[in-house]
PDB file of N, CA and C in Angstrom:
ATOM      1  N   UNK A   1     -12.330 -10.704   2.186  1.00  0.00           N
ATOM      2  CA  UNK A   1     -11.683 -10.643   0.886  1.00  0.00           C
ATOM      3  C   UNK A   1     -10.645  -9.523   0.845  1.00  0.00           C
ATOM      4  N   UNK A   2     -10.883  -8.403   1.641  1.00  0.00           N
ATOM      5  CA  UNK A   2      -9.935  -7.455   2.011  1.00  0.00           C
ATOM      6  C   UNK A   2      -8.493  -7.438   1.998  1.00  0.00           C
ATOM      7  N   UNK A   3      -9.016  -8.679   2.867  1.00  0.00           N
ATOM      8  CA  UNK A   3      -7.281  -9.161   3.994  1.00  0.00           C
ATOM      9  C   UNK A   3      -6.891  -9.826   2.781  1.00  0.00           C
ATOM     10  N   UNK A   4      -6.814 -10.275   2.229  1.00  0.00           N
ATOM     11  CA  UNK A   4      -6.427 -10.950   0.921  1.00  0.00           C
ATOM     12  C   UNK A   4      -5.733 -10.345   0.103  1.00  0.00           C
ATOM     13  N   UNK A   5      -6.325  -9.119  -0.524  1.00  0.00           N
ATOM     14  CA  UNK A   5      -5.709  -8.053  -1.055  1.00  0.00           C
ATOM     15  C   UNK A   5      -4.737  -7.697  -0.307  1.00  0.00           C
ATOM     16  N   UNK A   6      -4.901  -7.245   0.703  1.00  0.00           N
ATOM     17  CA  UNK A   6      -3.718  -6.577   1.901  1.00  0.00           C
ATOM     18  C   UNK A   6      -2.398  -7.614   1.966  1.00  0.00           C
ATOM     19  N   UNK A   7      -2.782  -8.775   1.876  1.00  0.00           N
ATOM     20  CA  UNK A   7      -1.702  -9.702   2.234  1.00  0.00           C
ATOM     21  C   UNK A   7      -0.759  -9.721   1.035  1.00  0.00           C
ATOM     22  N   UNK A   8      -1.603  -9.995  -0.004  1.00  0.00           N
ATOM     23  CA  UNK A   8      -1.067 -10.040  -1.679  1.00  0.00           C
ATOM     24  C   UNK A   8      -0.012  -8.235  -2.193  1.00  0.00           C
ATOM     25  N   UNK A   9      -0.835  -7.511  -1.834  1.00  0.00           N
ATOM     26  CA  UNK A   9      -0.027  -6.132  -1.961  1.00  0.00           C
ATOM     27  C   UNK A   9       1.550  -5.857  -1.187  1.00  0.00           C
ATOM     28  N   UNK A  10       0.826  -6.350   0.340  1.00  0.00           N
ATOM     29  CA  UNK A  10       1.910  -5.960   0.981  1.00  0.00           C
ATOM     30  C   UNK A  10       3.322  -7.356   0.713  1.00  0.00           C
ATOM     31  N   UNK A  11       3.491  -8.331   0.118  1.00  0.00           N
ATOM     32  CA  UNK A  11       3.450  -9.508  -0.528  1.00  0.00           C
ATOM     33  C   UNK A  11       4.586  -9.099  -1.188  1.00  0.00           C
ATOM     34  N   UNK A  12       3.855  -8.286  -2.513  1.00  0.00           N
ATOM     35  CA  UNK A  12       4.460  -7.798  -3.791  1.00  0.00           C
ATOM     36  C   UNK A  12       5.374  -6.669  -2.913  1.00  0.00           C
ATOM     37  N   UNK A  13       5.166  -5.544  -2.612  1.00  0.00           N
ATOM     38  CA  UNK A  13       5.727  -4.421  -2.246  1.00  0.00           C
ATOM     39  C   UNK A  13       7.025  -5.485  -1.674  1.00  0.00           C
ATOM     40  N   UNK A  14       7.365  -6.645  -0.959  1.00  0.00           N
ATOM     41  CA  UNK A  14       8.717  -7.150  -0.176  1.00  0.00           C
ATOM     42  C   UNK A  14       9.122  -7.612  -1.258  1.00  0.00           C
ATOM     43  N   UNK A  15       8.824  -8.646  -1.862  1.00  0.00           N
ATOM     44  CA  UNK A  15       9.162  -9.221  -3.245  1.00  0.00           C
ATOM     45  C   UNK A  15       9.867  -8.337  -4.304  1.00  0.00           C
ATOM     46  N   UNK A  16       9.199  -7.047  -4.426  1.00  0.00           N
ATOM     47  CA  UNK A  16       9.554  -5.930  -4.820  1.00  0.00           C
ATOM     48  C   UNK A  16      11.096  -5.907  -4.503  1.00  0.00           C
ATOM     49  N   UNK A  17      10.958  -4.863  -3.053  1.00  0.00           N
ATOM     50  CA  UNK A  17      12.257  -4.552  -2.838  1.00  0.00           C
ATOM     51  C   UNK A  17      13.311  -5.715  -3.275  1.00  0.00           C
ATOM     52  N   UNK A  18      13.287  -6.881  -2.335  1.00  0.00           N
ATOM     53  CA  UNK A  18      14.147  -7.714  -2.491  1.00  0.00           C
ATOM     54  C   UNK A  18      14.385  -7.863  -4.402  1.00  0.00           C
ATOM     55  N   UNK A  19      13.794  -7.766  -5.254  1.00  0.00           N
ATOM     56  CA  UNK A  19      14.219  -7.790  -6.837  1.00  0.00           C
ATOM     57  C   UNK A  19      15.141  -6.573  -6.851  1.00  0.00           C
ATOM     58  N   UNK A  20      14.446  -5.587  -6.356  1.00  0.00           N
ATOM     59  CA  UNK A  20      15.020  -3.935  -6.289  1.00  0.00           C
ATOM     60  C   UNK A  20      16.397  -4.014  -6.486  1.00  0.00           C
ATOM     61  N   UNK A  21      16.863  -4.519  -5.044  1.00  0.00           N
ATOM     62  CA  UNK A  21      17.992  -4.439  -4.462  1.00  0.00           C
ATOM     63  C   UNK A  21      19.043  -5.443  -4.744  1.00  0.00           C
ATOM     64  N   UNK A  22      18.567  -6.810  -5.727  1.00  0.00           N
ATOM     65  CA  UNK A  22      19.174  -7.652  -6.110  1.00  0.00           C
ATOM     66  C   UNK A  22      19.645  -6.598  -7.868  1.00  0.00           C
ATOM     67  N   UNK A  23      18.816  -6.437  -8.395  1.00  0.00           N
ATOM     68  CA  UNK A  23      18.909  -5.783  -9.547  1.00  0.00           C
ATOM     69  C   UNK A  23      20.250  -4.794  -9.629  1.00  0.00           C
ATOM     70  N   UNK A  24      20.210  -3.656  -8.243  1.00  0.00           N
ATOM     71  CA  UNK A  24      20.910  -3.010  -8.238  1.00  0.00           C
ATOM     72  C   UNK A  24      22.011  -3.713  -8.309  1.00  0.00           C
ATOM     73  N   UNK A  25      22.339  -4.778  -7.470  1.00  0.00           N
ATOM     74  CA  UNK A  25      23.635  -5.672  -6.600  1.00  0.00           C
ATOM     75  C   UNK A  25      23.618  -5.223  -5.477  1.00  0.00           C
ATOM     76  N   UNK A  26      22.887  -4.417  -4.513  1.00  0.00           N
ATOM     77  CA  UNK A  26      23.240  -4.632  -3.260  1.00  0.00           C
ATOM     78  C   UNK A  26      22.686  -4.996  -2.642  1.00  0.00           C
ATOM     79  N   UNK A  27      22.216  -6.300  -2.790  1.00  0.00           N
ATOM     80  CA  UNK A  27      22.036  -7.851  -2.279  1.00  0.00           C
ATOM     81  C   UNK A  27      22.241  -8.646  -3.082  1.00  0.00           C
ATOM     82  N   UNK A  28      23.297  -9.593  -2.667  1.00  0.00           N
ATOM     83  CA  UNK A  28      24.121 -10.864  -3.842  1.00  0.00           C
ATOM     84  C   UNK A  28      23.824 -11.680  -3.026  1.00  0.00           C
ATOM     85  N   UNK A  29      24.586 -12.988  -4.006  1.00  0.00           N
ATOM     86  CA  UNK A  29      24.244 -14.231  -3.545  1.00  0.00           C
ATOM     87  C   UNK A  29      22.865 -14.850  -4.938  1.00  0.00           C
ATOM     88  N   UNK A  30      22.402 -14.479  -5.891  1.00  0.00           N
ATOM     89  CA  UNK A  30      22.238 -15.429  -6.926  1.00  0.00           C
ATOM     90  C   UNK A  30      22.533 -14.505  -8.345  1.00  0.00           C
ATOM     91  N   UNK A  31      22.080 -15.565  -9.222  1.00  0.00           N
ATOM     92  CA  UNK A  31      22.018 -14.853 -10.861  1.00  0.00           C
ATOM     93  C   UNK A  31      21.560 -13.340 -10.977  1.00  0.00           C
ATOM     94  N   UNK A  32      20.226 -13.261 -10.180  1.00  0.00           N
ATOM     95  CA  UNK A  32      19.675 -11.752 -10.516  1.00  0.00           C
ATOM     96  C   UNK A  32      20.502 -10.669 -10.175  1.00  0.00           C
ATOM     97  N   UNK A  33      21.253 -11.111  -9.327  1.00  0.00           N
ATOM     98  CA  UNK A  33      22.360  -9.799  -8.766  1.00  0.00           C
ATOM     99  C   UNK A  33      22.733  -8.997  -9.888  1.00  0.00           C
ATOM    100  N   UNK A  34      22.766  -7.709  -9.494  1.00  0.00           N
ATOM    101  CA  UNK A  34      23.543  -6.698 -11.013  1.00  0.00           C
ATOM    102  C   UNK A  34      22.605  -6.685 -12.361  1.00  0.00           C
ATOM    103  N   UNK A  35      21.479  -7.575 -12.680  1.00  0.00           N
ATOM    104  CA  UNK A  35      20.753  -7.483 -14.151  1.00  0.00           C
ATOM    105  C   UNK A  35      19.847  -6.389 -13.573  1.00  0.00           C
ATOM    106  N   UNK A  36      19.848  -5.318 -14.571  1.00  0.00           N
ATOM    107  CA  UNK A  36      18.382  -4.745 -14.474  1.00  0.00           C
ATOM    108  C   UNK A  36      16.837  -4.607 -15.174  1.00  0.00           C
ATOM    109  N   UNK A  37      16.998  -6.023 -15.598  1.00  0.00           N
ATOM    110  CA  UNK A  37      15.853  -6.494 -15.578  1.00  0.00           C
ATOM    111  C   UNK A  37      15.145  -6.560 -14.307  1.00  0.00           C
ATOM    112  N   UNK A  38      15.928  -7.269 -13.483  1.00  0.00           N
ATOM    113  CA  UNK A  38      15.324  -7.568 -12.050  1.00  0.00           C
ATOM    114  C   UNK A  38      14.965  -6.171 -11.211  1.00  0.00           C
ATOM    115  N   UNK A  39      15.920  -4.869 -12.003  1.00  0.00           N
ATOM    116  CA  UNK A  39      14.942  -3.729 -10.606  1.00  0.00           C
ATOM    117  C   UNK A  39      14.032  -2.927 -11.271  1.00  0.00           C
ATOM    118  N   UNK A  40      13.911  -3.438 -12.684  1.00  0.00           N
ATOM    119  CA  UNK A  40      12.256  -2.390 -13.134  1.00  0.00           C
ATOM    120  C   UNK A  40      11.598  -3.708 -12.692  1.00  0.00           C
ATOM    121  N   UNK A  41      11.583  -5.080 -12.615  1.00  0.00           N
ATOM    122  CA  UNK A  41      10.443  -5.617 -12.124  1.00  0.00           C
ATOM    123  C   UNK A  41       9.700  -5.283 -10.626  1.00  0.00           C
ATOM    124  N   UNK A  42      11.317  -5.808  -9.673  1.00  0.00           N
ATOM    125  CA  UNK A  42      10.646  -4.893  -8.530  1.00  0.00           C
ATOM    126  C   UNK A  42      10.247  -3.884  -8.679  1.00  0.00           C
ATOM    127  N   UNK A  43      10.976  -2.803  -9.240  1.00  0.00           N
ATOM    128  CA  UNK A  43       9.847  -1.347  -8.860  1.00  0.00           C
ATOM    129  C   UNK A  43       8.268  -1.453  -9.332  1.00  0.00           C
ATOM    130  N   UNK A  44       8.312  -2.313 -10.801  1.00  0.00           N
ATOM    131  CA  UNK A  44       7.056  -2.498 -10.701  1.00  0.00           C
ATOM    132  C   UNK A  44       6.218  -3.015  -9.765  1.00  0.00           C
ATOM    133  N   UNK A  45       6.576  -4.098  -9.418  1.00  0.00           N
ATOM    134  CA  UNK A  45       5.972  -4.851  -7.971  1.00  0.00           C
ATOM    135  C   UNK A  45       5.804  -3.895  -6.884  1.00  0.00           C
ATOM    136  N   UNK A  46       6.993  -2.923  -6.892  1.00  0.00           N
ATOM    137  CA  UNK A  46       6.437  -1.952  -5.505  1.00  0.00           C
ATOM    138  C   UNK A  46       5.322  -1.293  -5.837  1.00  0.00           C
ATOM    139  N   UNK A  47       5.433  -0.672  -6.887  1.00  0.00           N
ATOM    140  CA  UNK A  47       3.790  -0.035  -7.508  1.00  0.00           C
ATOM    141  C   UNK A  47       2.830  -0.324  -7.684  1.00  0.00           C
ATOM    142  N   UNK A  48       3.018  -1.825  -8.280  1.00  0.00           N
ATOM    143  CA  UNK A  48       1.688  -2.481  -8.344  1.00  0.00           C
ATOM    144  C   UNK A  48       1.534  -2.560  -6.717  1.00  0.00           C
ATOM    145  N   UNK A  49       2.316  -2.598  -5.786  1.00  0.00           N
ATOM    146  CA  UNK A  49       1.964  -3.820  -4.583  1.00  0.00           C
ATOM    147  C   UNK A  49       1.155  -2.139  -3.693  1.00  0.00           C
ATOM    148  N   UNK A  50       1.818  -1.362  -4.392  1.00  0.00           N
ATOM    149  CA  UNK A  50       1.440  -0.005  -3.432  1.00  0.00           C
ATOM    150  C   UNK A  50      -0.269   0.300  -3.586  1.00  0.00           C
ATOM    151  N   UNK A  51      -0.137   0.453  -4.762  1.00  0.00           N
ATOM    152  CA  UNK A  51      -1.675   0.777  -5.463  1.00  0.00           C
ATOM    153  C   UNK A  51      -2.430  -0.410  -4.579  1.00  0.00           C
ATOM    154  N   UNK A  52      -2.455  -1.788  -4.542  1.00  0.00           N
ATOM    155  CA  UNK A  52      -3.729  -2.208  -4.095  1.00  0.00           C
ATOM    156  C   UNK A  52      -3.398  -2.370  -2.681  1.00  0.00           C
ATOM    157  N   UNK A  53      -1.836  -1.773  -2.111  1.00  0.00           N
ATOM    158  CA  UNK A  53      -2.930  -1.596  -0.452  1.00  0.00           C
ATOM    159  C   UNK A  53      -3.534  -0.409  -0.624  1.00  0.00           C
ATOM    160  N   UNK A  54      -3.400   0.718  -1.050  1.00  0.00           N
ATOM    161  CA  UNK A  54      -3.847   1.660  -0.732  1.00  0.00           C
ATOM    162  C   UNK A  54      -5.315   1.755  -1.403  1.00  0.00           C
ATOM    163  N   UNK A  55      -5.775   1.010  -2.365  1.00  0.00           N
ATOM    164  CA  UNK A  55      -7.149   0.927  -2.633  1.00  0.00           C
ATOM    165  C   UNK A  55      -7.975   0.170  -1.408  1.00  0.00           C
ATOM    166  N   UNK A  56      -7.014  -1.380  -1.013  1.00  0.00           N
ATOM    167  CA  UNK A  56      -7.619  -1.418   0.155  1.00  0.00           C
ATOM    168  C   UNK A  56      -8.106  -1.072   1.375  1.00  0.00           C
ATOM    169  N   UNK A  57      -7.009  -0.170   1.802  1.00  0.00           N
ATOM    170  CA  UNK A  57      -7.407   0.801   2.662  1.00  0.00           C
ATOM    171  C   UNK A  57      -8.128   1.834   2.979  1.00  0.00           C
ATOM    172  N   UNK A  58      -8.070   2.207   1.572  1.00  0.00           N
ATOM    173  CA  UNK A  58      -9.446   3.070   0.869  1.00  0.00           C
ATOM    174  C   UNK A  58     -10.518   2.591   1.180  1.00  0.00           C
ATOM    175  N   UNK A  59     -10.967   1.349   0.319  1.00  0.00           N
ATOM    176  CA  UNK A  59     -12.098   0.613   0.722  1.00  0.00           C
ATOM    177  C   UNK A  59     -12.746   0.480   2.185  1.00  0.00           C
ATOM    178  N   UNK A  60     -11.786   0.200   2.548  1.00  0.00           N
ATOM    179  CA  UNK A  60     -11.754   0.084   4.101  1.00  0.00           C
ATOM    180  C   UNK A  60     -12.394   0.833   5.211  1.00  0.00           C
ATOM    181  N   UNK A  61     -12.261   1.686   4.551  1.00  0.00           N
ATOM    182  CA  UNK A  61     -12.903   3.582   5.599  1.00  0.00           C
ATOM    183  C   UNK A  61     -13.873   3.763   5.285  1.00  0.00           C
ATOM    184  N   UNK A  62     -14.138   3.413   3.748  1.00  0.00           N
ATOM    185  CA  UNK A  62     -15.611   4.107   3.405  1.00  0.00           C
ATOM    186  C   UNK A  62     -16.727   3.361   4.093  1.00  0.00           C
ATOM    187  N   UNK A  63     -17.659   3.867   4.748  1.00  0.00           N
ATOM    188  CA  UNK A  63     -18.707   3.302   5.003  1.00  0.00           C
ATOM    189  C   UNK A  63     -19.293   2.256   4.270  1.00  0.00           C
ATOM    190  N   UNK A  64     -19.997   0.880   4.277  1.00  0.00           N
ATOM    191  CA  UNK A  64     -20.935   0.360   3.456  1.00  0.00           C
ATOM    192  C   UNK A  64     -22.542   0.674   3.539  1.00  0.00           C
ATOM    193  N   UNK A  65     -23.224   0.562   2.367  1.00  0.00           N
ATOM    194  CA  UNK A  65     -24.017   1.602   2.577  1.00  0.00           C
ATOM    195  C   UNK A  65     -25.178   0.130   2.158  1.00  0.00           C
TER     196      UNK A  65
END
């Protein structure tokens, strides 16, 4: 169930950027280009996507008991 999380985080965190960098405009080529709507979503997505790898990874180390 781990890898799941991991896949989904690290997922969001690309999804992320790519909004990021469309938001800004420096990556064109559709509508989102230049709105910044599109780079508080990515950044959110990077944050959200950050937080659950790093809980996963967390998880990960701790012993099960």
């Amino acid at each position: 169930m781990n890898r799941i999380w991991l896949v989904g985080g690290v997922l969001a965190i690309l999804v992320g950027i790519v909004f990021f960098f469309q938001g800004t405009g420096l990556l064109k080529g559709s509508s989102m280009t230049g709105e910044t709507f599109w780079l508080w979503v990515g950044l959110v997505l990077i944050v959200v996507g950050g937080v659950v790898v790093f809980r996963v990874s967390r998880s990960a180390r701790r012993p099960s008991s």
